[in-house]
C-alpha atoms as a PDB file:
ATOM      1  CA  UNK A   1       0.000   0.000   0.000  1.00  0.00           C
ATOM      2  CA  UNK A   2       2.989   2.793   0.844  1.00  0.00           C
ATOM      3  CA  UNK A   3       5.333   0.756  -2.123  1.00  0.00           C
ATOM      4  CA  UNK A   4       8.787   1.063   0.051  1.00  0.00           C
ATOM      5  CA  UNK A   5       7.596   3.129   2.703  1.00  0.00           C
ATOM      6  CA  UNK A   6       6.614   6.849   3.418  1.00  0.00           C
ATOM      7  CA  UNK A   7       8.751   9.612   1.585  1.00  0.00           C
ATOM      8  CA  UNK A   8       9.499  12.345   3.692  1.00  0.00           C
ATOM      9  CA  UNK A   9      11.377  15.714   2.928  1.00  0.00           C
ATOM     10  CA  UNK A  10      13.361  18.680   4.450  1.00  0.00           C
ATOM     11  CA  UNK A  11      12.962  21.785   2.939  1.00  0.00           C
ATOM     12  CA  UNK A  12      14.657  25.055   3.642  1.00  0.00           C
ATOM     13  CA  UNK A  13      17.233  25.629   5.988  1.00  0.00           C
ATOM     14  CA  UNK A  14      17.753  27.651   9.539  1.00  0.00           C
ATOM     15  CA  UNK A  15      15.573  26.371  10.385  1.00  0.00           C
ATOM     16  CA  UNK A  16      14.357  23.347   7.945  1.00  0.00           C
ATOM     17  CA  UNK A  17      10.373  22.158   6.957  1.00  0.00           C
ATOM     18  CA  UNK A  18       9.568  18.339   7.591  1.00  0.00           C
ATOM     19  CA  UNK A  19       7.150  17.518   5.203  1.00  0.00           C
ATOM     20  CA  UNK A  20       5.360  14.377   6.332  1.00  0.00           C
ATOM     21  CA  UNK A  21       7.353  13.070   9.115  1.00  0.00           C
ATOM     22  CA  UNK A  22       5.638   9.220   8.479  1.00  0.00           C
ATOM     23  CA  UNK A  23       6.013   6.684  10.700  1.00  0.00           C
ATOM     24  CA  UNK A  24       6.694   6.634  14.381  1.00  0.00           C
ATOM     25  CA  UNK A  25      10.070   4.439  13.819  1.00  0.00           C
ATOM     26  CA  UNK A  26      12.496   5.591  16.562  1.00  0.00           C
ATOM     27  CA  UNK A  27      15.284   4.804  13.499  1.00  0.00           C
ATOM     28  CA  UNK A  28      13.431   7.074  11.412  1.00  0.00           C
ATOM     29  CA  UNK A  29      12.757  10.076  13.732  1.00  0.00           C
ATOM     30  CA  UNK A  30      16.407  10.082  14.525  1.00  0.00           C
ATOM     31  CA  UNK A  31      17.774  10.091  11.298  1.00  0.00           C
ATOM     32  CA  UNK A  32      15.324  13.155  10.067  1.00  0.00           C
ATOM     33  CA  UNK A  33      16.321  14.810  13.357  1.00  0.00           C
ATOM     34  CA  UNK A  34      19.911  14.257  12.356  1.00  0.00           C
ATOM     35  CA  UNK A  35      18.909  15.702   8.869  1.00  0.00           C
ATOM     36  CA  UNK A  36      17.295  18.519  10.025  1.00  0.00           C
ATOM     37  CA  UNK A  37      20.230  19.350  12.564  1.00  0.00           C
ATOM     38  CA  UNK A  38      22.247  19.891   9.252  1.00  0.00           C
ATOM     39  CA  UNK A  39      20.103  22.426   8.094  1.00  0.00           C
ATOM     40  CA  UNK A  40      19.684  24.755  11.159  1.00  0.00           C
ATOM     41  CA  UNK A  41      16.921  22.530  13.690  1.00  0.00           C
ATOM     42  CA  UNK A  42      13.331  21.999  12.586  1.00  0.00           C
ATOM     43  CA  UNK A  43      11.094  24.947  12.543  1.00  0.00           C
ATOM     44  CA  UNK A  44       7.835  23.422  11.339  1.00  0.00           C
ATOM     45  CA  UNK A  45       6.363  20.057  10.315  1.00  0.00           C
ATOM     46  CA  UNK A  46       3.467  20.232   7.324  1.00  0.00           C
ATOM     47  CA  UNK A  47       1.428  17.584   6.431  1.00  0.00           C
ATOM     48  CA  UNK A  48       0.264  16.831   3.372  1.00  0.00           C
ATOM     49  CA  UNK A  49      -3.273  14.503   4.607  1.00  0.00           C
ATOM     50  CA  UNK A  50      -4.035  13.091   7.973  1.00  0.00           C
ATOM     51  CA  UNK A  51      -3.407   9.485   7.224  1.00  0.00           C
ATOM     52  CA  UNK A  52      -1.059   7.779   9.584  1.00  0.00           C
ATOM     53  CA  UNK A  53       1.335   6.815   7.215  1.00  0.00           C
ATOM     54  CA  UNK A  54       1.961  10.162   6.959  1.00  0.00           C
ATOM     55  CA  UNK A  55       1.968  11.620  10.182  1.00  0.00           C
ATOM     56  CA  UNK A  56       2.247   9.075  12.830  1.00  0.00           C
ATOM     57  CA  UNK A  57       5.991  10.582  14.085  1.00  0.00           C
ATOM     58  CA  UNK A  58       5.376  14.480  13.584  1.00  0.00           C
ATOM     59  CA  UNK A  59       4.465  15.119  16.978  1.00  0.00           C
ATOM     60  CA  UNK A  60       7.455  13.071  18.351  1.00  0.00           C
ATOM     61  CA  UNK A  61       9.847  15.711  16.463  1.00  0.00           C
ATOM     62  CA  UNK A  62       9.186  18.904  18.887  1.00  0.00           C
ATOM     63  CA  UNK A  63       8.374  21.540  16.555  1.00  0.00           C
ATOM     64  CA  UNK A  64       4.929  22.874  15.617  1.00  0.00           C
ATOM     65  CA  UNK A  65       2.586  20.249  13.308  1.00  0.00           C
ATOM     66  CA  UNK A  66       0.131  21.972  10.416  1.00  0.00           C
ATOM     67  CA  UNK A  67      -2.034  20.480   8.235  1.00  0.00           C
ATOM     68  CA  UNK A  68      -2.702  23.551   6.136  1.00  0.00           C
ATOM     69  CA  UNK A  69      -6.325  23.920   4.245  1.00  0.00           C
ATOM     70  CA  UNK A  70      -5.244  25.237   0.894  1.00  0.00           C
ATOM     71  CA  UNK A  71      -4.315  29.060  -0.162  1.00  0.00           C
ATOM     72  CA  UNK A  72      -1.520  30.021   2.442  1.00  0.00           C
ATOM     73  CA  UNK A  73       2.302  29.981   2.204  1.00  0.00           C
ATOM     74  CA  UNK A  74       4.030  28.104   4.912  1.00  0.00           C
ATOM     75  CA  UNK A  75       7.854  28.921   4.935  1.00  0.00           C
ATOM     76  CA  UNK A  76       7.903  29.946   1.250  1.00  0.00           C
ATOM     77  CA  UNK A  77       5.678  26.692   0.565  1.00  0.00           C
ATOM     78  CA  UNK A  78       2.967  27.472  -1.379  1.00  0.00           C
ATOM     79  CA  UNK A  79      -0.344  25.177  -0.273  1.00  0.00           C
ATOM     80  CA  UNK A  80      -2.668  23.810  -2.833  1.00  0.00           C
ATOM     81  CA  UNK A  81      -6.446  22.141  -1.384  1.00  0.00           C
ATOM     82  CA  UNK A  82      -5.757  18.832  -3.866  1.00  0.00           C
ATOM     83  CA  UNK A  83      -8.787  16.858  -2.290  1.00  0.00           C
ATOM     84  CA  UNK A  84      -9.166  13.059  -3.853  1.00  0.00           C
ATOM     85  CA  UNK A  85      -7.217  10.667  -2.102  1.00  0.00           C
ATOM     86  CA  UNK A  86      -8.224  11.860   1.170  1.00  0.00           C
ATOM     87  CA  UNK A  87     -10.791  15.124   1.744  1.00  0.00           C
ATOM     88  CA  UNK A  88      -8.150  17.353   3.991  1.00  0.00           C
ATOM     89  CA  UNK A  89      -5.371  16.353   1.001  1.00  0.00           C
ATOM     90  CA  UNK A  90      -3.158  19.591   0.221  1.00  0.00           C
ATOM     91  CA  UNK A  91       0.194  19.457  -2.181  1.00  0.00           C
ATOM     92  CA  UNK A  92       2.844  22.019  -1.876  1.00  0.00           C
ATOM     93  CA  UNK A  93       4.432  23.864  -4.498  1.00  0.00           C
ATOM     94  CA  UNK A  94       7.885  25.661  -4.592  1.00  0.00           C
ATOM     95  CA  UNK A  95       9.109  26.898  -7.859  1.00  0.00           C
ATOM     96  CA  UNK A  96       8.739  24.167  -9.850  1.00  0.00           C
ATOM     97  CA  UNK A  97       9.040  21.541  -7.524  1.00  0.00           C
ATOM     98  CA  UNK A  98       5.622  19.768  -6.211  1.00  0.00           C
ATOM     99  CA  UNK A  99       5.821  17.998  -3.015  1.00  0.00           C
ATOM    100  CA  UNK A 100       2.451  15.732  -3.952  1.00  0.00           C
ATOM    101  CA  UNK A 101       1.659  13.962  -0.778  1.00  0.00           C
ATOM    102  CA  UNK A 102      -0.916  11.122  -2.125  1.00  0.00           C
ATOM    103  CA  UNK A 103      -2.038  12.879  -5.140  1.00  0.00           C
ATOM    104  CA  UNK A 104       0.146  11.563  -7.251  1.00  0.00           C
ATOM    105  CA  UNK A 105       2.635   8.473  -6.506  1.00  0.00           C
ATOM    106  CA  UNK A 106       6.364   7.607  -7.819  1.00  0.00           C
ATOM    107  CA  UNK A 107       4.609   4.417  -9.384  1.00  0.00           C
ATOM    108  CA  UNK A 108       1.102   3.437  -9.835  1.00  0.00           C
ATOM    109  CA  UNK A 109      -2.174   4.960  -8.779  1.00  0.00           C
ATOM    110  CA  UNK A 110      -3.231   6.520  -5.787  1.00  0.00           C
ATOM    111  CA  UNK A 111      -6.192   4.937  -4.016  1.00  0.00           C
ATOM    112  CA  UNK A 112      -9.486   7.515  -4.229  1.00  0.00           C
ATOM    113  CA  UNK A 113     -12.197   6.083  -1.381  1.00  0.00           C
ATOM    114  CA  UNK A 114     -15.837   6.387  -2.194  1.00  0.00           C
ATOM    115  CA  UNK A 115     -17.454   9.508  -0.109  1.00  0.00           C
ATOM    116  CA  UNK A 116     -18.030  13.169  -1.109  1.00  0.00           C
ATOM    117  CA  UNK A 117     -17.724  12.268  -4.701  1.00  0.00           C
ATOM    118  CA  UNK A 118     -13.913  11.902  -4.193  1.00  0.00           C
ATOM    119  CA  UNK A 119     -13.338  10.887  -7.843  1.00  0.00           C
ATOM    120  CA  UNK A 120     -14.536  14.197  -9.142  1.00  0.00           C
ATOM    121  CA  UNK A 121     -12.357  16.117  -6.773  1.00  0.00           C
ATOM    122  CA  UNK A 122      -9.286  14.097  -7.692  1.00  0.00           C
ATOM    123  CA  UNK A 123      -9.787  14.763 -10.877  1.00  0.00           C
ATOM    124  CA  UNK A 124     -10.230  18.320 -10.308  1.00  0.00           C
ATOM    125  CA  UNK A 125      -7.028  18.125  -8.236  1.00  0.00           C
ATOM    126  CA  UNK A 126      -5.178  16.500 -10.904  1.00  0.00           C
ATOM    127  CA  UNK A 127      -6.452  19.457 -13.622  1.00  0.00           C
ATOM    128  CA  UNK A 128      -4.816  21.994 -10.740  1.00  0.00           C
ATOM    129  CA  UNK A 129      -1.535  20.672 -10.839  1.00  0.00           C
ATOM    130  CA  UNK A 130      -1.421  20.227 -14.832  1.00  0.00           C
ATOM    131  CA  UNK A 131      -2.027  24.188 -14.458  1.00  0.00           C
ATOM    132  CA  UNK A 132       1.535  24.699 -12.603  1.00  0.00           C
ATOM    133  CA  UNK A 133       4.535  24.808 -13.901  1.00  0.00           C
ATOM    134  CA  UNK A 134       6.193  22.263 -12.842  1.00  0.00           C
ATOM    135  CA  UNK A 135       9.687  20.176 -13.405  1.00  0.00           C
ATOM    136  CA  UNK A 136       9.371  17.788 -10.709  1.00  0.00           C
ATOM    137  CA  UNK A 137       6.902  15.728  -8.457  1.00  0.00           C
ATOM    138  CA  UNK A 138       8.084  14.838  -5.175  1.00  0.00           C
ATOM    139  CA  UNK A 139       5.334  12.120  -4.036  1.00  0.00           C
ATOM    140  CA  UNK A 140       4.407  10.692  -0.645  1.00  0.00           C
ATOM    141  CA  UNK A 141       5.670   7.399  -1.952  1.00  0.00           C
ATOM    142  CA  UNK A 142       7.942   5.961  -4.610  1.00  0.00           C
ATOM    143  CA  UNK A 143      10.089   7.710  -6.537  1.00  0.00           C
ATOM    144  CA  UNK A 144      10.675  11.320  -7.885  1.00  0.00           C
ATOM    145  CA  UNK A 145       8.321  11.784 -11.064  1.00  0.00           C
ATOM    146  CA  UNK A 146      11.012  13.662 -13.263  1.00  0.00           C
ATOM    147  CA  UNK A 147       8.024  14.261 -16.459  1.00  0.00           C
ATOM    148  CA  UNK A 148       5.131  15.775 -14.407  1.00  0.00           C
ATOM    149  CA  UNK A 149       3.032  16.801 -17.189  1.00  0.00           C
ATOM    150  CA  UNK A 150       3.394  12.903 -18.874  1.00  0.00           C
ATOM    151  CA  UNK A 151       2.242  11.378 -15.439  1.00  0.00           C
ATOM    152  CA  UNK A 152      -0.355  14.038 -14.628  1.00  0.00           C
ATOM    153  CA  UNK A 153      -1.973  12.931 -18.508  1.00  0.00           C
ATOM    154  CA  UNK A 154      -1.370   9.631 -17.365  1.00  0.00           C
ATOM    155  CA  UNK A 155      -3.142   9.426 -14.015  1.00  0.00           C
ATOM    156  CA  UNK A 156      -5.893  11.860 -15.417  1.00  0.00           C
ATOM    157  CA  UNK A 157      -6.095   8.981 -18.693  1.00  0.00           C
ATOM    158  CA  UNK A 158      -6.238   5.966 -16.684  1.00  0.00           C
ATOM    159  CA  UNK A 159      -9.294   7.523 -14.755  1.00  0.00           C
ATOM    160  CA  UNK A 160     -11.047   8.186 -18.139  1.00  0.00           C
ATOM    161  CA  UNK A 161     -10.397   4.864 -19.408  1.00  0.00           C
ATOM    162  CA  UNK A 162     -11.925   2.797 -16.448  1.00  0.00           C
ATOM    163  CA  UNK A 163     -14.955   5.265 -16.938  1.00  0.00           C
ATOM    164  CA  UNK A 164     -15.522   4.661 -20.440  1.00  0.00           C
ATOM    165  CA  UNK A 165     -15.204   0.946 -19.557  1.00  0.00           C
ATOM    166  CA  UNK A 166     -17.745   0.916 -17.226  1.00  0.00           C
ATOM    167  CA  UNK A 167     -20.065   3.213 -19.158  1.00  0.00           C
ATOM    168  CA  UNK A 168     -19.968   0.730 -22.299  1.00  0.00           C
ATOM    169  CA  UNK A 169     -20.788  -1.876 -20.020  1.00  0.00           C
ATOM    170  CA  UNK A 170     -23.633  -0.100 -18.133  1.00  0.00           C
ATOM    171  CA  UNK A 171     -25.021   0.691 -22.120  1.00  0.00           C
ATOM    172  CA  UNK A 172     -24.940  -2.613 -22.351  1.00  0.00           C
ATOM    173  CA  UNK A 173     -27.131  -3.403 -19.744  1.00  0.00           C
ATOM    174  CA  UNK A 174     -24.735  -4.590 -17.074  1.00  0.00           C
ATOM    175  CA  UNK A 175     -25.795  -4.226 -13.450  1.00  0.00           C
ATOM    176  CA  UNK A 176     -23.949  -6.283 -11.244  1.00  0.00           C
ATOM    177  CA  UNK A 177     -21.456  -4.900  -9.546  1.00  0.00           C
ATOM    178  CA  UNK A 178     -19.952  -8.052  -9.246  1.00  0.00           C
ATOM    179  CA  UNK A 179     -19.793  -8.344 -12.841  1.00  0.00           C
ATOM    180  CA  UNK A 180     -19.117  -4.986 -13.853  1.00  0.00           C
ATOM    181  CA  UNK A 181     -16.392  -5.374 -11.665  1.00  0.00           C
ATOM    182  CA  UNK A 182     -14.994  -8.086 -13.200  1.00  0.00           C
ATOM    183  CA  UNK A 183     -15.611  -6.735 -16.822  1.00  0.00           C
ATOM    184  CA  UNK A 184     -13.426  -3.256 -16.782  1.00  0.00           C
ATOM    185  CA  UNK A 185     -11.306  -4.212 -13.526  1.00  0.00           C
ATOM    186  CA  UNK A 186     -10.018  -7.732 -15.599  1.00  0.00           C
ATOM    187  CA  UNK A 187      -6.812  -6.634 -15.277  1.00  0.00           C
ATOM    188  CA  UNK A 188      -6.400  -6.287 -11.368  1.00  0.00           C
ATOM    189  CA  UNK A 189      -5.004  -9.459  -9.226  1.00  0.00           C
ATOM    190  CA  UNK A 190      -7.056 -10.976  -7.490  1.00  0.00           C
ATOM    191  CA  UNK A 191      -5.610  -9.511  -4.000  1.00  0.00           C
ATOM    192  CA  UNK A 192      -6.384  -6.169  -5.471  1.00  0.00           C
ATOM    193  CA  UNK A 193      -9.846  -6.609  -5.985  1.00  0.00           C
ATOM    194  CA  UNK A 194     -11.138  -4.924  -2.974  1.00  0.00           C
ATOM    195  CA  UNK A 195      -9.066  -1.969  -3.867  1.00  0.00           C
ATOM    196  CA  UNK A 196     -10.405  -2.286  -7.351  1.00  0.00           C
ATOM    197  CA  UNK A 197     -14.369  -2.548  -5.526  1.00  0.00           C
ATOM    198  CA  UNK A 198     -13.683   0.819  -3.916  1.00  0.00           C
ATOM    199  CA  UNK A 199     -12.328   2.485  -6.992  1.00  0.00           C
ATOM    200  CA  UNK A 200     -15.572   1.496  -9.047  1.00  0.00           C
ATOM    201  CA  UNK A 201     -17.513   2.971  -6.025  1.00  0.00           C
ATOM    202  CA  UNK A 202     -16.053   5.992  -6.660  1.00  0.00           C
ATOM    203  CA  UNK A 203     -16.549   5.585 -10.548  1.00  0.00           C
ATOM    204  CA  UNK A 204     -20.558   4.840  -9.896  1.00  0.00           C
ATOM    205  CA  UNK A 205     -20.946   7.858  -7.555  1.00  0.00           C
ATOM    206  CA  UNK A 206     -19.001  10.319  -9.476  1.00  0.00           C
ATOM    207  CA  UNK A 207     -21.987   8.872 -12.705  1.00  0.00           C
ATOM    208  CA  UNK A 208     -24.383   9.306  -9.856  1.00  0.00           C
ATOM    209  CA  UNK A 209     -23.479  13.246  -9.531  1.00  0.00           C
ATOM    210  CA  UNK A 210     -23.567  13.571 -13.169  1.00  0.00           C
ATOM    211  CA  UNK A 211     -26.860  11.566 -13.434  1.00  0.00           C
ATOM    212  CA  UNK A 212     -25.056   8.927 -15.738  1.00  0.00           C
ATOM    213  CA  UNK A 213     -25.559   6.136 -13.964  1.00  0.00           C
ATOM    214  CA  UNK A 214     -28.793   3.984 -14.137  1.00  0.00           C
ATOM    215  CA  UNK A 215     -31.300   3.431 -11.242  1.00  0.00           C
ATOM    216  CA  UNK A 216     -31.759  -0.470 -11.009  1.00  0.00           C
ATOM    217  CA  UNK A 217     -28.275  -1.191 -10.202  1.00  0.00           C
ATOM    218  CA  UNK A 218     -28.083  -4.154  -7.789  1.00  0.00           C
ATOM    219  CA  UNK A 219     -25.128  -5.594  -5.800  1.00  0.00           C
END
């Protein structure tokens, strides 16, 4: 689910930003303290979402801890609201440089729960960023994306093609969501399939919004 763990980054200097401290790992902690020490001390943690992976050590690093809402600048880091992957999801921008939290990942998809029509706000979140200029993508896991603008086209394709899927399949008078499930997620292992299940609940209640989807679905 995190790929090889929880990326996170020190940014600035005298004193330094900790951007998504992660885990609670004593090993960890010490080694960004002894990163940070380089650059002056930590003056201030930001978080890019509240999920644990991300946050479960800031508070153990002795500096102030902000999960910022979107719109401010935080230490010369400017804070975008990029709901999807999580509703209190923000990315941070500094010259060209996008420190992307969950929004976009070093390899593979992010997950986007059902609830709030997430899918509709990731995709939203995804057309923000492809309005920056940007030269890299610092994500909350994997590695650095080094072609922004091909992996932002990327993540906003794959999206589009699932939904087109599962359109052609609804027009063809599919309702199962066992079996639509099965028809446009064919490629997923099998211990992805519950992943897969939430995705196409976000797919169905993004149709929902748009009053694309039909009425006599069943389960």
């Amino acid at each position: 689910m995190t790929l090889e763990g929880t990326n996170t980054y020190l940014y600035g200097s005298d004193p330094c930003v900790v951007i998504d401290p992660g885990s609670d790992d004593p090993g960890h902690l010490e080694a960004i303290r002894a990163a940070a020490a380089a650059r002056g001390g930590i003056g201030l943690v930001l978080l890019t979402h509240s999920h644990g992976d991300h946050t479960a050590g800031a508070d153990e690093l002795g500096a102030e801890v902000i999960l910022p809402s979107g719109g401010e600048v935080h230490a010369g880091l400017r804070v975008l609201a990029t709901p999807g992957h999580a509703e209190d999801h923000v990315s941070f921008i500094a010259g060209g440089v996008c420190f992307s939290g969950d929004l976009v990942l070093g390899l593979g998809s992010t997950i986007v729960p059902p609830g709030g029509n997430s899918l509709a706000a990731f995709m939203d979140s995804l057309a923000l960023l492809q309005k920056e200029a940007l030269d890299l993508i610092a994500p909350g896991h994997g590695p650095w994306v080094t072609d922004p603008a091909a992996k932002l086209a990327e993540y906003v394709e794959h999206r589009l093609m699932r939904e087109r899927r599962l359109l052609a399949a609804l027009e063809e008078g599919e309702r199962s969501r066992a079996a639509l499930l099965a028809a446009v997620w064919d490629d997923i292992p099998m211990e992805l399939l519950p992943m897969a299940a939430m995705a196409m609940e976000s797919h169905l209640e993004k149709l929902e919004a748009e009053e694309r989807l039909p009425e006599d679905l069943s389960a």
